[in-house]
Protein backbone atom coordinates (compact mmCIF):
# COMPACT_ATOMS: atom_id res chain seq x y z
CA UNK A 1 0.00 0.00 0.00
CA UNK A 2 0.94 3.21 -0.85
CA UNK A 3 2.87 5.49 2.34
CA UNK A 4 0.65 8.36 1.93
CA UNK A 5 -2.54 6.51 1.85
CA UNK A 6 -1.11 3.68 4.58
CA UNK A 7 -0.95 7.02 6.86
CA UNK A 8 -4.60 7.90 5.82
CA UNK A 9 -5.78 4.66 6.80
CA UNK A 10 -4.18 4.38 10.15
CA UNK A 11 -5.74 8.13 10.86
CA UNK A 12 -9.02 6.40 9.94
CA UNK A 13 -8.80 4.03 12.16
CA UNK A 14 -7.15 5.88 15.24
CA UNK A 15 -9.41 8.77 14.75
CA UNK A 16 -12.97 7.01 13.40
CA UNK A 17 -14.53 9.09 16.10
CA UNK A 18 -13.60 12.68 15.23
CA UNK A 19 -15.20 14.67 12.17
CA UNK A 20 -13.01 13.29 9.50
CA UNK A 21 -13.97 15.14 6.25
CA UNK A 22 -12.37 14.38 2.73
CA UNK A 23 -10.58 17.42 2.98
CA UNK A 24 -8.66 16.82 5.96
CA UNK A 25 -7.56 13.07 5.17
CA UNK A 26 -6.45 14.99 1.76
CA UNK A 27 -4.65 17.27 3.35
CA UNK A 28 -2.89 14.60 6.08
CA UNK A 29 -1.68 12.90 2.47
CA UNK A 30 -0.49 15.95 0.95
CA UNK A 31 -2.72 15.47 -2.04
CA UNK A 32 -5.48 16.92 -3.23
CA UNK A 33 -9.60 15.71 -2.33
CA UNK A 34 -9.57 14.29 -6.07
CA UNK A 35 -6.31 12.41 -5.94
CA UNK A 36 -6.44 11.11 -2.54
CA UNK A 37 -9.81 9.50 -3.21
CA UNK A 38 -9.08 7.85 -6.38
CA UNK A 39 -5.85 6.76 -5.30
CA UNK A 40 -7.53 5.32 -1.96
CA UNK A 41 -9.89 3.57 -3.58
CA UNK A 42 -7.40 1.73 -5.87
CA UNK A 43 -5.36 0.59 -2.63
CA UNK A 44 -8.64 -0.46 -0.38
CA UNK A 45 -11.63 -1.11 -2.85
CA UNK A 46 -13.53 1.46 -1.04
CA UNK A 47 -13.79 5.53 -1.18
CA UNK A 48 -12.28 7.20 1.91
CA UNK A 49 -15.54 8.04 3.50
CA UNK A 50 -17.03 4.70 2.94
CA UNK A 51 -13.89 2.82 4.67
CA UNK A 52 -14.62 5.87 7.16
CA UNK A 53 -18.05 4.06 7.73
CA UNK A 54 -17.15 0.43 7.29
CA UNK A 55 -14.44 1.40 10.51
CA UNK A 56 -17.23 2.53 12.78
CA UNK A 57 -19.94 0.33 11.81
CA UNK A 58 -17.27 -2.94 13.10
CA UNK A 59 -16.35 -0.88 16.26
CA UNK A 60 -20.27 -0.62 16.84
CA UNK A 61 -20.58 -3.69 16.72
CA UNK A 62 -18.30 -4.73 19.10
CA UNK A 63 -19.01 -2.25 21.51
CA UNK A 64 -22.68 -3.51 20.92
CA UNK A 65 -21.61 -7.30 21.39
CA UNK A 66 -19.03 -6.85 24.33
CA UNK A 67 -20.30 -3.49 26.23
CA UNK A 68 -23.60 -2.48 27.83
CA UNK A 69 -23.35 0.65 26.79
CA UNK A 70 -26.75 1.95 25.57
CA UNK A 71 -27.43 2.48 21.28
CA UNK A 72 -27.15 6.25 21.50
CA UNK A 73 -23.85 6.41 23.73
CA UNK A 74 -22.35 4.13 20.81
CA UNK A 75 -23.39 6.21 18.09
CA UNK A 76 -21.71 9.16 20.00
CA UNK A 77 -18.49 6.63 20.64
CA UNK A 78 -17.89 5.93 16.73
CA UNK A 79 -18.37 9.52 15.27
CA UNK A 80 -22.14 10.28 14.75
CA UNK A 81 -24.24 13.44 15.82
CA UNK A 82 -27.27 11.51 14.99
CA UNK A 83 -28.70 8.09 16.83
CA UNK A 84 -31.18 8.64 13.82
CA UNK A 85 -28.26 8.59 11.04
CA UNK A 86 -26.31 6.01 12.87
CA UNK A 87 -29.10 3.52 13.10
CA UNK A 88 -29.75 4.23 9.48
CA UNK A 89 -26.11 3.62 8.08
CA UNK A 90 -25.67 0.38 10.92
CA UNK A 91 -29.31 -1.06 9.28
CA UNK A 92 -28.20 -0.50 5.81
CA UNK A 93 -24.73 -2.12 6.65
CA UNK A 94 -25.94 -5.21 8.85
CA UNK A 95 -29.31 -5.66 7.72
CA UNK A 96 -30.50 -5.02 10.97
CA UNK A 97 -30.66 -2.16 13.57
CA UNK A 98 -28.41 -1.99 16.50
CA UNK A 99 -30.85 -2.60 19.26
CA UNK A 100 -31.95 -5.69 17.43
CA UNK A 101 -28.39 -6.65 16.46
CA UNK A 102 -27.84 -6.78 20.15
CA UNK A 103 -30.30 -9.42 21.02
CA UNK A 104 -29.45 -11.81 18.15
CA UNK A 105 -26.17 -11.87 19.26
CA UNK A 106 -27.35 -13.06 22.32
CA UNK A 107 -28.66 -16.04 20.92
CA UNK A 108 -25.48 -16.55 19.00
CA UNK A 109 -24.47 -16.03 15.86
CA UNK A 110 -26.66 -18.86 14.06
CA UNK A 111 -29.67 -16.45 15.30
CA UNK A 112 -28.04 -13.27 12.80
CA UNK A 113 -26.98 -15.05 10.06
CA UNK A 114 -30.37 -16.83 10.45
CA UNK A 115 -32.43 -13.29 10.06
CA UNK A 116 -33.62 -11.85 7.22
CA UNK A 117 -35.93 -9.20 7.52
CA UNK A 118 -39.32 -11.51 7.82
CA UNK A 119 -38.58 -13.66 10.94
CA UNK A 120 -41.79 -16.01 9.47
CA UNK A 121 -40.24 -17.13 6.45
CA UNK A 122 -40.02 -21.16 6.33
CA UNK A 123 -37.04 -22.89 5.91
CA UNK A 124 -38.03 -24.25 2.15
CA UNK A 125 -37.94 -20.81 1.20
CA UNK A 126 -33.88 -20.61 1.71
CA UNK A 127 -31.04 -21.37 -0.57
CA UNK A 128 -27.21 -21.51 -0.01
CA UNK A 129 -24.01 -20.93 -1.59
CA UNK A 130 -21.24 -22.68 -1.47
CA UNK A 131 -17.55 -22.93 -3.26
CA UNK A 132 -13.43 -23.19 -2.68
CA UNK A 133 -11.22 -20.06 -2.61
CA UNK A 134 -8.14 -20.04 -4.24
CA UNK A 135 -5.12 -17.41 -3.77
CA UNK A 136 -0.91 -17.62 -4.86
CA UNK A 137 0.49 -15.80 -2.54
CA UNK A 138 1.23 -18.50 -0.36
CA UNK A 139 -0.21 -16.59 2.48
CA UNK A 140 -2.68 -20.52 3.28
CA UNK A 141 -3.15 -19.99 7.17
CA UNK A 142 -4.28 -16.61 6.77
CA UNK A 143 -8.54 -16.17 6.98
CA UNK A 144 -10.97 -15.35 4.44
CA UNK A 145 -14.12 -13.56 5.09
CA UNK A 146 -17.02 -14.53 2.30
CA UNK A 147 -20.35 -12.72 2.65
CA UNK A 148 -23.19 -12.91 0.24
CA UNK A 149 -24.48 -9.41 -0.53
CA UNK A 150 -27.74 -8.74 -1.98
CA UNK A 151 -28.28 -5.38 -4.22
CA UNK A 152 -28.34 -2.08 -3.46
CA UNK A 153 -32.62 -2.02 -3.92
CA UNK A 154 -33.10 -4.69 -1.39
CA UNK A 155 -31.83 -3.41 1.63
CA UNK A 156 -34.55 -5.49 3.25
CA UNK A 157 -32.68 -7.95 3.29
CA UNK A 158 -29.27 -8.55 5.48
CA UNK A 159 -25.75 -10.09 4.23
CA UNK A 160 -25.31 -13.02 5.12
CA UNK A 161 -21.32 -14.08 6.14
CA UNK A 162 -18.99 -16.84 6.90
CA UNK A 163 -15.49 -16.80 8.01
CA UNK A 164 -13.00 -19.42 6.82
CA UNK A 165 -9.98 -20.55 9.10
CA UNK A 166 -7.45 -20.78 6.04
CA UNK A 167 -6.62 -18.95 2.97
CA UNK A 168 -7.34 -22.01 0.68
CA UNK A 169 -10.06 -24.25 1.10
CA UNK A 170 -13.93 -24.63 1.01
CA UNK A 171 -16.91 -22.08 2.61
CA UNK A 172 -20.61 -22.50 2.94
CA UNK A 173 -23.53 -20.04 3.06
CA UNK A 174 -26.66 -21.02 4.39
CA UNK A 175 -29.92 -19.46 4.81
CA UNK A 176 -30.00 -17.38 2.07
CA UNK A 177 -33.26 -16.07 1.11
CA UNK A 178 -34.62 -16.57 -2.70
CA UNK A 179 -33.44 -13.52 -5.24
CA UNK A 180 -30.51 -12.33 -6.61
CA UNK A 181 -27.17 -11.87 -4.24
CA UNK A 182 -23.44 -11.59 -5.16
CA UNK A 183 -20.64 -12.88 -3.20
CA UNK A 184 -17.87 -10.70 -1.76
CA UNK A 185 -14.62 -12.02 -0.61
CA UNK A 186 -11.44 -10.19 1.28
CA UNK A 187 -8.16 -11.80 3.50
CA UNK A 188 -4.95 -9.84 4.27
CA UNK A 189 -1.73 -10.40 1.80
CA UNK A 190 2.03 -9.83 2.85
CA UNK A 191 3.77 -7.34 0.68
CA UNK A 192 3.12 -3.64 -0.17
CA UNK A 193 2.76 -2.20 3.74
CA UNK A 194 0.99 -3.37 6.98
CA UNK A 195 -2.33 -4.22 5.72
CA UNK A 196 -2.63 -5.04 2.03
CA UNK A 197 -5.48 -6.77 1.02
CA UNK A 198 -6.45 -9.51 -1.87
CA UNK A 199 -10.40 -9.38 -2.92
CA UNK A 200 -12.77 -11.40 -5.26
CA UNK A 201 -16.34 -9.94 -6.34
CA UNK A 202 -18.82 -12.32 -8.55
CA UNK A 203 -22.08 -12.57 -9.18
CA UNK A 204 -25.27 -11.73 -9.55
CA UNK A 205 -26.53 -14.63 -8.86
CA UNK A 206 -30.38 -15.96 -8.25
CA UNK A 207 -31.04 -18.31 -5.61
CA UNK A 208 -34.41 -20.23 -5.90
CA UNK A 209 -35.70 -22.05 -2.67
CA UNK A 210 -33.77 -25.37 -1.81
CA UNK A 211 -31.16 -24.30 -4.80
CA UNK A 212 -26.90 -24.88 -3.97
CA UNK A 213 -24.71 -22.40 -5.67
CA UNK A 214 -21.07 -23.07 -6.39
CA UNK A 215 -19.03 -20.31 -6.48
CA UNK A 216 -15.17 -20.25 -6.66
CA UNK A 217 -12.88 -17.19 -5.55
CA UNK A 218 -9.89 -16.44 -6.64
CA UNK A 219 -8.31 -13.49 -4.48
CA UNK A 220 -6.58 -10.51 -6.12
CA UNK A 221 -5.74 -6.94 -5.43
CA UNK A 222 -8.20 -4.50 -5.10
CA UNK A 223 -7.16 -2.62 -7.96
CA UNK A 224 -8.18 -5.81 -10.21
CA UNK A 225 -11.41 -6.35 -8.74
CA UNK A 226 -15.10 -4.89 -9.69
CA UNK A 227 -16.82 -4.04 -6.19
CA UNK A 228 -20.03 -4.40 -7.52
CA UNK A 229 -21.46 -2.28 -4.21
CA UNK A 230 -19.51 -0.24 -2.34
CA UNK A 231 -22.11 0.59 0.44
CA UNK A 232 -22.80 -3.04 1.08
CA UNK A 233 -19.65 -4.37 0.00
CA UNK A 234 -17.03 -5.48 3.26
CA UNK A 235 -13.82 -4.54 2.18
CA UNK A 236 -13.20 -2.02 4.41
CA UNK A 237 -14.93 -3.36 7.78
CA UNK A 238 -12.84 -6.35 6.97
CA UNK A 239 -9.22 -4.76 7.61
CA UNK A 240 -7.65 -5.99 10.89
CA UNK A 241 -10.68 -6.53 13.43
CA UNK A 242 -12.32 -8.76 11.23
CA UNK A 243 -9.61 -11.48 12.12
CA UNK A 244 -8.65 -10.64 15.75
CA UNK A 245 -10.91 -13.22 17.14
């Protein structure tokens, strides 16, 4: 990863609560608003103020999964003025609001990846996806995170993830409800700074009820991958805390 936009990142996530504008991550990388941003989203996959979001919307999560602080001290905690605009932006992200995020979580995580927006839905009504991912980096003990993603119009309906222990190997998504999803992929590289990343993007794809679809990933740099979504997509959530646990 580039120096300047290394620095811009680690500001990012220092700094995720303070008013972080464009401007002044431009101006921390010496480069214009225009050239920072396009340059940023080569290296990451995601705009600077959408990795800005993706950063708080993980540290609300676990703040909301391993505090009892209440919903609107949170939304103060990761750098929102609004409980109304943070529960917006965490519902569009997770597919669910905070408060409710909360109580899933208490049931475990079979419970969230199990919701879908219409808790009466039967089981015959689900599909899954399944597949290998592949990389050549070498980097084999290092996770992958694989979420299924549906499109920007149905924000009814949540992402559904899955978290694989190596960098090779199979995944599996259950519980996917029927209509068209893509699949997003992301896992840390070595080379090119601290926290380079290797992506894959695919789809659309329709799932009918009962249907298995196989998809193989093949990780590569951001720069040589379509994001397909950037508000839904996990790119940047899935730097570093994604694999601490």
């Amino acid at each position: 990863m580039r120096p300047e936009i290394e620095s811009v990142v680690e500001v990012i996530r220092d700094r995720y609560d303070e008013d972080l504008s464009l401007c002044a991550l431009a101006d921390m990388a010496r480069l214009s608003s225009f050239h920072m941003s396009r340059i940023f989203r080569q290296e990451t996959g995601l705009p600077p103020t959408r990795f800005l979001s993706a950063v708080r919307q993980e540290v609300a999560k676990r703040k909301l999964l391993c505090t009892s602080d209440r919903v609107a001290d949170i939304s103060v905690q990761v750098g929102y003025s609004s409980l109304g605009s943070f529960t917006t932006r965490f519902t569009k992200s997770v597919g669910v609001p905070p408060g409710r995020f909360r109580r899933l979580a208490q049931l475990g995580q079979t419970a969230i990846d199990f919701t879908a927006g219409m808790m009466d839905d039967a089981p015959f009504a689900y599909g899954s996806f399944r597949g290998r991912v592949y990389r050549s980096d070498g980097l084999d003990d290092e996770p992958v995170f694989v979420a299924a993603i549906p499109p920007l119009a149905r924000y009814e309906r949540p992402s559904r993830c899955c978290r694989t222990e190596f960098g090779t190997g199979g995944w599996n998504i259950e519980y996917v409800p029927e209509g068209p999803w893509h699949i997003q992929a992301v896992s840390r590289r070595c080379g090119g700074g601290k926290r380079p990343i290797v992506v894959e993007s695919a789809g659309p794809f329709y799932v009918a009820p009962g249907s298995v679809i196989t998809v193989d990933l093949v990780l590569k740099s951001p720069s040589q991958t379509r994001v397909y979504d950037a508000e839904r997509a996990t790119i940047g959530a899935a730097l570093p805390e994604l694999f601490a646990s």
